[in-house]
C-alpha atoms as a PDB file:
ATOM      1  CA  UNK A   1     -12.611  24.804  30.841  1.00  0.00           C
ATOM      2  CA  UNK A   2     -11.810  22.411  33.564  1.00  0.00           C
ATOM      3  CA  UNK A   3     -12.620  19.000  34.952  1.00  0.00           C
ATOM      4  CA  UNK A   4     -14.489  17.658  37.822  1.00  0.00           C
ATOM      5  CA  UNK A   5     -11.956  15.036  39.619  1.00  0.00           C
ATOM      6  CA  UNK A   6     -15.051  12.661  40.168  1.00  0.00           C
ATOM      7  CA  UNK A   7     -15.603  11.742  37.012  1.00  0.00           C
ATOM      8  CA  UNK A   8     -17.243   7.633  37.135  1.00  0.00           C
ATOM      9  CA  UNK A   9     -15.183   5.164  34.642  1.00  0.00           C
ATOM     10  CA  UNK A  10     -16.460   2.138  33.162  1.00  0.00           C
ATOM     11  CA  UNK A  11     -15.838  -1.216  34.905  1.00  0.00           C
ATOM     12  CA  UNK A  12     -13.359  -3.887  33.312  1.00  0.00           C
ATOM     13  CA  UNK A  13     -15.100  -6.414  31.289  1.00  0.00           C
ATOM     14  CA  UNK A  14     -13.857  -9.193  29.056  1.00  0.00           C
ATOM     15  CA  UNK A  15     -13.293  -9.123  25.308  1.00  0.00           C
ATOM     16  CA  UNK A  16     -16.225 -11.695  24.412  1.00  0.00           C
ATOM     17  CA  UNK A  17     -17.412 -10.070  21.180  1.00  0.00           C
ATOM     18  CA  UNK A  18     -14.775  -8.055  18.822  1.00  0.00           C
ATOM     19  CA  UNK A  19     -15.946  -5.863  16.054  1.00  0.00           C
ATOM     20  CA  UNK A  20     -13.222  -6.597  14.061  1.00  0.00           C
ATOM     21  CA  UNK A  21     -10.907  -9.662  14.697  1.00  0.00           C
ATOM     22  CA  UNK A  22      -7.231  -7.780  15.275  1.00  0.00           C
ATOM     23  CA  UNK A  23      -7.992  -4.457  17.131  1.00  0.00           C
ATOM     24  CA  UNK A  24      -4.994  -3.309  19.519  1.00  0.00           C
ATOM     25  CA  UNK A  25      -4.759   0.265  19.910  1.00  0.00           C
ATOM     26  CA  UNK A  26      -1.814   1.868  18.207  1.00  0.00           C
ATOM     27  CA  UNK A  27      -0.477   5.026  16.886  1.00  0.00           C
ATOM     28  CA  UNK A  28       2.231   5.031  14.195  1.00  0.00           C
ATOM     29  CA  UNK A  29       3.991   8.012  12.902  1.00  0.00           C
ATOM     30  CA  UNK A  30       5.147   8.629   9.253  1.00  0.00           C
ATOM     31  CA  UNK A  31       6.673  11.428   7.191  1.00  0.00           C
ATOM     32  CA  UNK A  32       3.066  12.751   6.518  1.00  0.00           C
ATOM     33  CA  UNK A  33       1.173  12.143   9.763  1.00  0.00           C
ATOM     34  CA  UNK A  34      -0.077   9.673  12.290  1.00  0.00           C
ATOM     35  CA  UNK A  35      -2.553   6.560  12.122  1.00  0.00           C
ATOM     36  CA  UNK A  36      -4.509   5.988  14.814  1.00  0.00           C
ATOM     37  CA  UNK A  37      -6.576   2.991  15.848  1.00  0.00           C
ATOM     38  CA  UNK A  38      -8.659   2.933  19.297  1.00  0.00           C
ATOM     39  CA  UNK A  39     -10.516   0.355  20.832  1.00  0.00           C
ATOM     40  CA  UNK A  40     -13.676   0.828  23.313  1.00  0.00           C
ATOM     41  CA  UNK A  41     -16.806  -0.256  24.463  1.00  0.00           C
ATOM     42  CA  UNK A  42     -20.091   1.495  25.168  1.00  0.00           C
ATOM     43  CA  UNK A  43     -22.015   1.664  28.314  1.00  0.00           C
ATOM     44  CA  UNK A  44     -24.678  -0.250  26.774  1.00  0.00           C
ATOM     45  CA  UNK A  45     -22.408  -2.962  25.303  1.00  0.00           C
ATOM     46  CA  UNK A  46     -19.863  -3.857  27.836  1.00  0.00           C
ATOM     47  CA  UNK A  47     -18.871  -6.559  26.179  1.00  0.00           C
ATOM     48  CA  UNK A  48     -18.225  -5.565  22.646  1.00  0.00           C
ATOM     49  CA  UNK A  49     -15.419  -3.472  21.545  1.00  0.00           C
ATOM     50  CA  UNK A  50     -15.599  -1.661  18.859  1.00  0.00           C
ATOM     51  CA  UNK A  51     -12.343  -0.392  16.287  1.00  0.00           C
ATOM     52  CA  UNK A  52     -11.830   2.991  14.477  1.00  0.00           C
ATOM     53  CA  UNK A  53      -8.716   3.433  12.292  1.00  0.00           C
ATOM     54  CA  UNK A  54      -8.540   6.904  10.669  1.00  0.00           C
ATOM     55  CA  UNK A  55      -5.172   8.995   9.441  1.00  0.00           C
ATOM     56  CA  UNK A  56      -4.451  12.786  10.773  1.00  0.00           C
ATOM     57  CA  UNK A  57      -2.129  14.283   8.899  1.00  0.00           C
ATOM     58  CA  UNK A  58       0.830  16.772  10.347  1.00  0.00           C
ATOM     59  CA  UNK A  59       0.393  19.554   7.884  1.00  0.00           C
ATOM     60  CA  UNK A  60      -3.948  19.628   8.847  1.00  0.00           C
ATOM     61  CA  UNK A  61      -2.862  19.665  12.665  1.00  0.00           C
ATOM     62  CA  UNK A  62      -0.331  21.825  12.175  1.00  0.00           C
ATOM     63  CA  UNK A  63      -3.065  24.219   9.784  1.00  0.00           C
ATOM     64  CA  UNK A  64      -5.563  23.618  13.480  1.00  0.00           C
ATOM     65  CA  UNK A  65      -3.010  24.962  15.264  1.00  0.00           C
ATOM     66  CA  UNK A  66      -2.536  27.604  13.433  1.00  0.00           C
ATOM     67  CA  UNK A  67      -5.563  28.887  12.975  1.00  0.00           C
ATOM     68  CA  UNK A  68      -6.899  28.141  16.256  1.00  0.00           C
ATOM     69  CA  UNK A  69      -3.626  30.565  17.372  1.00  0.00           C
ATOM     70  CA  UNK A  70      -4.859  33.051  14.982  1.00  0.00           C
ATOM     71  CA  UNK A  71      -7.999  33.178  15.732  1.00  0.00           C
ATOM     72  CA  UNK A  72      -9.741  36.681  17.325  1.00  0.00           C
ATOM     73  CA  UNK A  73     -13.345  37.787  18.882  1.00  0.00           C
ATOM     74  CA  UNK A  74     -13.697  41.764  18.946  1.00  0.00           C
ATOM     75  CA  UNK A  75     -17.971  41.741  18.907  1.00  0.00           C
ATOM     76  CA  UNK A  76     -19.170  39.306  21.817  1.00  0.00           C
ATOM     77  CA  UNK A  77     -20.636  40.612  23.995  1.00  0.00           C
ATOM     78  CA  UNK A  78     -20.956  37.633  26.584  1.00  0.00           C
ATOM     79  CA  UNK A  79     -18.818  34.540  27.801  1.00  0.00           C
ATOM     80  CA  UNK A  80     -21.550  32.176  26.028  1.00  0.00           C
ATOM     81  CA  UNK A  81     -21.257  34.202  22.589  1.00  0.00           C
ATOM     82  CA  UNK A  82     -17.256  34.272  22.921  1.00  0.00           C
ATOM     83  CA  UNK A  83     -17.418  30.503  23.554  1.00  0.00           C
ATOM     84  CA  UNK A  84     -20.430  29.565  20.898  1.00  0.00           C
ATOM     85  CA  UNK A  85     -18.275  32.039  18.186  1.00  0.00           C
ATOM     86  CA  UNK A  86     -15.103  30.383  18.671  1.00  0.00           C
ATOM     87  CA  UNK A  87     -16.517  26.755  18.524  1.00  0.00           C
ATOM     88  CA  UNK A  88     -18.226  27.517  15.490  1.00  0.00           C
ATOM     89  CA  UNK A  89     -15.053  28.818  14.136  1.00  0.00           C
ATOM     90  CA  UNK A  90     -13.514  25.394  14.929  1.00  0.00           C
ATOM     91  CA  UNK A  91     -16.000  23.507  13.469  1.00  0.00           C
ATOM     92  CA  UNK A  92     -16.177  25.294   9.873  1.00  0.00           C
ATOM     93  CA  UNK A  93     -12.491  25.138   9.852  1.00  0.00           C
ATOM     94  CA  UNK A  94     -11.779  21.409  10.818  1.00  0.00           C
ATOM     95  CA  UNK A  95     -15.061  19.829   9.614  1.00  0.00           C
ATOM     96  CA  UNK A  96     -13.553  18.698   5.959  1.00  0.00           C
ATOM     97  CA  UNK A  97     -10.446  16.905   7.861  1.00  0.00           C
ATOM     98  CA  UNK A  98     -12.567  14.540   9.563  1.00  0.00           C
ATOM     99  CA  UNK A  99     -13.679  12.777   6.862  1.00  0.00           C
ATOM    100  CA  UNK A 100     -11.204   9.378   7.772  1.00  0.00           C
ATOM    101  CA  UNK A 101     -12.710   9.185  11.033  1.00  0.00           C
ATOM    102  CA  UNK A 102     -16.281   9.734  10.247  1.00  0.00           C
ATOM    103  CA  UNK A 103     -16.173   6.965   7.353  1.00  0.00           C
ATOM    104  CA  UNK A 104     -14.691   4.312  10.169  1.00  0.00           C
ATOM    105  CA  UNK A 105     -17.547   5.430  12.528  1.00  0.00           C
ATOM    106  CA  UNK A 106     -20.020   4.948   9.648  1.00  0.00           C
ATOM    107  CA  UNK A 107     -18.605   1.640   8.743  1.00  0.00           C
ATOM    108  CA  UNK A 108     -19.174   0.317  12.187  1.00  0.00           C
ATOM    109  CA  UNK A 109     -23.050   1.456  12.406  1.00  0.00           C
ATOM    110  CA  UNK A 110     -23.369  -0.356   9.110  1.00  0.00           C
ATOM    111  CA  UNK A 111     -22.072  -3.792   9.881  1.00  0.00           C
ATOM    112  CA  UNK A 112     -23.407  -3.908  13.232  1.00  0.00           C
ATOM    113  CA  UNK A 113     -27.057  -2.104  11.731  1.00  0.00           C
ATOM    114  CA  UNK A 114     -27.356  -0.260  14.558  1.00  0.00           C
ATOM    115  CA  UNK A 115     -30.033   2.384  15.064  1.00  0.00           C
ATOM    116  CA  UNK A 116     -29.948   6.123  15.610  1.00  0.00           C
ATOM    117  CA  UNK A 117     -29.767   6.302  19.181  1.00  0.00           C
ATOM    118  CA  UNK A 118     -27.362   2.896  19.942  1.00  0.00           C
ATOM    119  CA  UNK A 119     -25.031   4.309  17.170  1.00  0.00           C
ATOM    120  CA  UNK A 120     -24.752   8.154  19.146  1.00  0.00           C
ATOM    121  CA  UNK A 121     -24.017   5.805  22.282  1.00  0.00           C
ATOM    122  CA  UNK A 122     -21.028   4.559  20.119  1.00  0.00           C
ATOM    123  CA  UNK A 123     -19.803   7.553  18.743  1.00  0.00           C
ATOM    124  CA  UNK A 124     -19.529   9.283  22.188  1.00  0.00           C
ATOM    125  CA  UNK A 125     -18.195   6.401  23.773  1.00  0.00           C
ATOM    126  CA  UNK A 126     -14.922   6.873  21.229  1.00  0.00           C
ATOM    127  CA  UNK A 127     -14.230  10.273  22.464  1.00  0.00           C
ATOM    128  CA  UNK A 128     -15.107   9.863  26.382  1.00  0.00           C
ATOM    129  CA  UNK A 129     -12.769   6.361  26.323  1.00  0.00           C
ATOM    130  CA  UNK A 130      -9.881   8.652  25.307  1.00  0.00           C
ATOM    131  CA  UNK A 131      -8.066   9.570  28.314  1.00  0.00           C
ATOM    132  CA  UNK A 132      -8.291  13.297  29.658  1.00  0.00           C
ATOM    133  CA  UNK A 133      -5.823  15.870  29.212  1.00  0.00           C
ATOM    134  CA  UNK A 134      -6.032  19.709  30.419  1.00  0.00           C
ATOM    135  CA  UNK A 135      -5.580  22.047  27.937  1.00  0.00           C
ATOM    136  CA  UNK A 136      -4.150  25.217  29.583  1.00  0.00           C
ATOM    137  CA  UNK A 137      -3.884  29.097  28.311  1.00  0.00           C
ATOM    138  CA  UNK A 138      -0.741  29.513  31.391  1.00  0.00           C
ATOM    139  CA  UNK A 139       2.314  27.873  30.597  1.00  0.00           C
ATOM    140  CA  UNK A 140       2.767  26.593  34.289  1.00  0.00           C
ATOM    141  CA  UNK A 141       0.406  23.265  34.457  1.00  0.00           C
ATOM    142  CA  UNK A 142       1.095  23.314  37.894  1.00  0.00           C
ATOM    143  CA  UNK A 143      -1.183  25.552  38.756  1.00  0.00           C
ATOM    144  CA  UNK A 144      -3.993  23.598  37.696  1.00  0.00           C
ATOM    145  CA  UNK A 145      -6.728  22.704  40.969  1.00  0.00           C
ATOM    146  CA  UNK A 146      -6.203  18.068  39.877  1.00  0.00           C
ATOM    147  CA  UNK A 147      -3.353  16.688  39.197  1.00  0.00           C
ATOM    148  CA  UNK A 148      -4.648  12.992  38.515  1.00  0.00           C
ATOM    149  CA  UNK A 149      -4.546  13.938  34.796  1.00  0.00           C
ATOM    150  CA  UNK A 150      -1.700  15.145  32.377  1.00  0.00           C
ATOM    151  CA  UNK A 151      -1.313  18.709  31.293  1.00  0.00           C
ATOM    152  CA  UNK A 152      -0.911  20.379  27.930  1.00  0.00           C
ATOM    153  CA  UNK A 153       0.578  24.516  28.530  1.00  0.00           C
ATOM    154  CA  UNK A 154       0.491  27.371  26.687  1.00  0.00           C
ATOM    155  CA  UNK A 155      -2.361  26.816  24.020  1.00  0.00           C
ATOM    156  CA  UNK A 156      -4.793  29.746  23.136  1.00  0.00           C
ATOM    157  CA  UNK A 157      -8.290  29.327  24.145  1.00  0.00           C
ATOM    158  CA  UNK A 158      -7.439  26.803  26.481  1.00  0.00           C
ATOM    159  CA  UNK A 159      -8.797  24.428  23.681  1.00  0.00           C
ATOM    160  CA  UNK A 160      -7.247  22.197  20.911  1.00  0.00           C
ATOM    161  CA  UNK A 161      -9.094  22.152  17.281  1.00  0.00           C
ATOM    162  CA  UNK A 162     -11.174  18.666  16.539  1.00  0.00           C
ATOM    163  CA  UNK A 163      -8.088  17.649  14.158  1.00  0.00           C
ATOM    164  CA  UNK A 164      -5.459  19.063  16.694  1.00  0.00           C
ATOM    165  CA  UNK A 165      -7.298  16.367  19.419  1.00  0.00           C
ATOM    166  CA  UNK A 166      -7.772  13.396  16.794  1.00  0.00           C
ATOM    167  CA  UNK A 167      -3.992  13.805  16.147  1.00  0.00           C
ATOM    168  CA  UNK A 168      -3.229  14.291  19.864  1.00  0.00           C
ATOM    169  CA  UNK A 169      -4.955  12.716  21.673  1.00  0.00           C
ATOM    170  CA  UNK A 170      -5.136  15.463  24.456  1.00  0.00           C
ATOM    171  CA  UNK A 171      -8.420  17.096  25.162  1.00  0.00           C
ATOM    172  CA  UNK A 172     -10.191  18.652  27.880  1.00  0.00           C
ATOM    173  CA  UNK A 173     -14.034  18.918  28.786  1.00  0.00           C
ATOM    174  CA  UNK A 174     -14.862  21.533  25.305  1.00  0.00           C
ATOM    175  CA  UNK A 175     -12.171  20.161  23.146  1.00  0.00           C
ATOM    176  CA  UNK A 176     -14.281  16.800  23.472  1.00  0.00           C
ATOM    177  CA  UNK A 177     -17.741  18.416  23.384  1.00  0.00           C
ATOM    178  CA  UNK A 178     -16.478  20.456  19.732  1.00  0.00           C
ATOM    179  CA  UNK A 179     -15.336  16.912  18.419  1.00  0.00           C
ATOM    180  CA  UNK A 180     -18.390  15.494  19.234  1.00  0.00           C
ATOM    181  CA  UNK A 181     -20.402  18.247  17.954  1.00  0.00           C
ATOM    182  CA  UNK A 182     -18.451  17.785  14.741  1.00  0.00           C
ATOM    183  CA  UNK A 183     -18.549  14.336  14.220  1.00  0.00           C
ATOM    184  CA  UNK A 184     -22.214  14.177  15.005  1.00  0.00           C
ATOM    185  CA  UNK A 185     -23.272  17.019  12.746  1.00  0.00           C
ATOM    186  CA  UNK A 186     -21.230  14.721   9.787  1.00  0.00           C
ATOM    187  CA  UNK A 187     -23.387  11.546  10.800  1.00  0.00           C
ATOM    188  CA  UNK A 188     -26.512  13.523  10.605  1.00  0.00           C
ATOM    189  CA  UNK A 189     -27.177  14.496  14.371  1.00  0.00           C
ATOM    190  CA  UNK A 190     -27.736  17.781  15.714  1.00  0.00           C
ATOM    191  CA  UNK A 191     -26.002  18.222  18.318  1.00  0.00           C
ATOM    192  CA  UNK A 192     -25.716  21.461  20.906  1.00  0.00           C
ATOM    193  CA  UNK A 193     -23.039  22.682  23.365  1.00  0.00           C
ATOM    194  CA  UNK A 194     -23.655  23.908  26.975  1.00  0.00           C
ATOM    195  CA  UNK A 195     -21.448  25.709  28.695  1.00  0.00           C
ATOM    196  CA  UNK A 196     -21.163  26.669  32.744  1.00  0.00           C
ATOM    197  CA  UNK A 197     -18.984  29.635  33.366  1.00  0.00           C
ATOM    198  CA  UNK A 198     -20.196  28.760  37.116  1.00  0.00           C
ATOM    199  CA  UNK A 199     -19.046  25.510  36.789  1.00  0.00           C
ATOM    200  CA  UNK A 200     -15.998  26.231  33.919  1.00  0.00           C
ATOM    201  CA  UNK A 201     -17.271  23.101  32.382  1.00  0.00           C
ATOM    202  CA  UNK A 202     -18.666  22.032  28.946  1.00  0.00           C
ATOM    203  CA  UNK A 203     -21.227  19.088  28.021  1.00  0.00           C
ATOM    204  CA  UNK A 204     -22.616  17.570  24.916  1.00  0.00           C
ATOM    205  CA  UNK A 205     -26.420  18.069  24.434  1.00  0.00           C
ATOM    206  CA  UNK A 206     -27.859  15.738  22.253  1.00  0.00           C
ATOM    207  CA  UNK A 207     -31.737  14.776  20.722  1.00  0.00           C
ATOM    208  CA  UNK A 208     -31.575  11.104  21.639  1.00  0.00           C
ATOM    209  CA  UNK A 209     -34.571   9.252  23.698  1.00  0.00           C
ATOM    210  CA  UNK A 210     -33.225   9.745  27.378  1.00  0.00           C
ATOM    211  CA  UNK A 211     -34.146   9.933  30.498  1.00  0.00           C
ATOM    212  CA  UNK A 212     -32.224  12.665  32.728  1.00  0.00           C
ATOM    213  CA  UNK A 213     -31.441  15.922  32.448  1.00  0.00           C
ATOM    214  CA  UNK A 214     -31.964  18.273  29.792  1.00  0.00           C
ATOM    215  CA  UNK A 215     -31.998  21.835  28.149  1.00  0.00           C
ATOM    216  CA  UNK A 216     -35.021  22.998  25.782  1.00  0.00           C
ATOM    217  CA  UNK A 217     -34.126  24.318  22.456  1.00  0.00           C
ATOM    218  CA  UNK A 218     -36.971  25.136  20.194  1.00  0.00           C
ATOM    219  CA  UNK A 219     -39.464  23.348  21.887  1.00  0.00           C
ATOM    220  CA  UNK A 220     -37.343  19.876  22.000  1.00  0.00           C
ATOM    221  CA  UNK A 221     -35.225  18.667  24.711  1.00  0.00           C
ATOM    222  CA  UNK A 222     -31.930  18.149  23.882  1.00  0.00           C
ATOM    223  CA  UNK A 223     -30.034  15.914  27.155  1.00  0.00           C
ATOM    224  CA  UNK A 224     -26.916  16.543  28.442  1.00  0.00           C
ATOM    225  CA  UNK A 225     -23.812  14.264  27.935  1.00  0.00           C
ATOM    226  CA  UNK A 226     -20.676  14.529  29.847  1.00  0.00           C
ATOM    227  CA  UNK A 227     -17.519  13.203  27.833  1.00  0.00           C
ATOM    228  CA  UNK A 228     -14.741  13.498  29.617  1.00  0.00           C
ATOM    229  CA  UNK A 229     -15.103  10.129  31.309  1.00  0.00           C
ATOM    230  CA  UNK A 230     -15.936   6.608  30.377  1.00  0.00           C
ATOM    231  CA  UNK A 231     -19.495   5.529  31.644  1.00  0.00           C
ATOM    232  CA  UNK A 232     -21.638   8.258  31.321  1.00  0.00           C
ATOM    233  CA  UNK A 233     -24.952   8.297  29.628  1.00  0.00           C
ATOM    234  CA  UNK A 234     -27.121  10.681  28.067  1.00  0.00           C
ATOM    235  CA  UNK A 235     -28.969  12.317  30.444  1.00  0.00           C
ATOM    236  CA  UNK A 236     -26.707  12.410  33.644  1.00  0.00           C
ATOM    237  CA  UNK A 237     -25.379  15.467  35.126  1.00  0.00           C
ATOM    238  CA  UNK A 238     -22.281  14.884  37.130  1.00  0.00           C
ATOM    239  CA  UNK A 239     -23.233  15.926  40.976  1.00  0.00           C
ATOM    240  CA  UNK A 240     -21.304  18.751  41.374  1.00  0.00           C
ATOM    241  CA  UNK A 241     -22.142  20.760  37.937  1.00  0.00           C
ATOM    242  CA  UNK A 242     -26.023  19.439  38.688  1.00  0.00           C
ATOM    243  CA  UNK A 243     -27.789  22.816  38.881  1.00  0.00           C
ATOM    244  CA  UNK A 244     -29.625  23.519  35.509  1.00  0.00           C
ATOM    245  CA  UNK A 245     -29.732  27.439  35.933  1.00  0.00           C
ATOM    246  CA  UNK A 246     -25.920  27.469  35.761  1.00  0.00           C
ATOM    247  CA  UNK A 247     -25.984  25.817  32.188  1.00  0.00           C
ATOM    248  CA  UNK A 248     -26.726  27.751  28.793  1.00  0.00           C
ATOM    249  CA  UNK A 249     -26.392  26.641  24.827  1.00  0.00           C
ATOM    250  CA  UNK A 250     -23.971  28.409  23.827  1.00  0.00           C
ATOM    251  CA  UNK A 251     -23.760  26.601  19.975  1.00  0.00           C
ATOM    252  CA  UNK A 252     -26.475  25.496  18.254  1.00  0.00           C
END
């Protein structure tokens, strides 16, 4: 999948309130892996950064990759069943290695006693503050239509694994929208995927109280989220993938 080149950012705001009191973002390598801490705000709290620290290691990214390269579809029949099967398959593979990540992100909605909905804000607001990366089947990233963003070649799918991203970094439009399906489904949500082969785009859909756009599943409305961008809220369509017929579910 690809990315608009009009995604909206966040403005800058000042660090008045600090969820924990030394927070700089920072990746360190060892023999085993890689810790990672980020720092980010949500659109709703500008001025309060929050901190995740989890630990990917190499031999789990290296087991994403591996499987993700391995992976096959010889029954769907569609481009939303090819997609929907091989995010599943990501899911059921990674979902046990997230376990780090999901503990920080529960520790944070505990000490700051947030509710359901403010505490989704939060836990997309980790994965759209992380800056976008194409993922590309070609080798030549070249090729690719924007070239405000960097490039990753030559991966199958087109897609990194929700461990291969957390140890990354590098994710495009469904690599974010599997993480977040993952990490929600861990902290209870139940989140859905939409896809646009119109568009070749991919968006969280999510059962918060919104206002916005939305897809029906099951008689509920589930909103859209886009996530490759900070700033976004739940409900908001980009402009230029804003036509609801060109969206489906494609994972459940």
């Amino acid at each position: 999948m690809t990315k608009n080149g009009d995604s909206t950012e966040s403005e800058f705001v000042q660090q008045d309130d600090i969820y924990q009191s030394d927070c700089p973002e920072d990746q360190r390598l060892d023999t085993f892996g890689r810790r990672t801490k980020r720092s980010w705000t949500s659109q709703n709290s500008r001025n309060t950064y929050y901190c995740a620290n989890y630990y990917t290691k190499n031999s789990d990214n290296s087991d994403g990759r591996e499987y993700r390269g391995s992976y096959s579809d010889y029954y769907s029949k569609t481009q939303g069943e090819l997609w929907g099967t091989l995010y599943q398959a990501l899911y059921e593979h990674d979902k046990h290695l997230l376990d780090p990540i999901v503990d920080s992100l529960r520790e944070i909605k505990r000490d700051k006693n947030m509710s359901r909905t403010k505490f989704a804000e939060v836990v997309v607001a980790f994965v759209q503050d992380i800056p976008y990366t194409y993922i590309k089947t070609e080798q030549d990233c070249e090729e690719r239509e924007f070239k405000d963003y960097p490039c990753l070649p030559n991966q199958k799918w087109g897609i990194l694994s929700p461990v291969e991203f957390l140890h990354t970094l590098y994710g495009d439009c469904d690599t974010r929208t599997v993480l977040l399906y993952t990490l929600l489904k861990k902290l209870g949500y139940s989140p859905k995927i939409a896809n646009s082969n119109f568009y070749l785009h991919s968006m969280l859909l999510l059962d918060v109280p919104s206002s916005g756009e939305y897809l029906v599943h099951n008689y509920k409305r589930y909103y859209f989220w886009e996530t490759t961008a900070p700033g976004w809220k739940s409900g908001q369509l980009p402009p230029d993938y804003g036509e609801i017929k060109h969206w489906e579910i494609v994972l459940v």
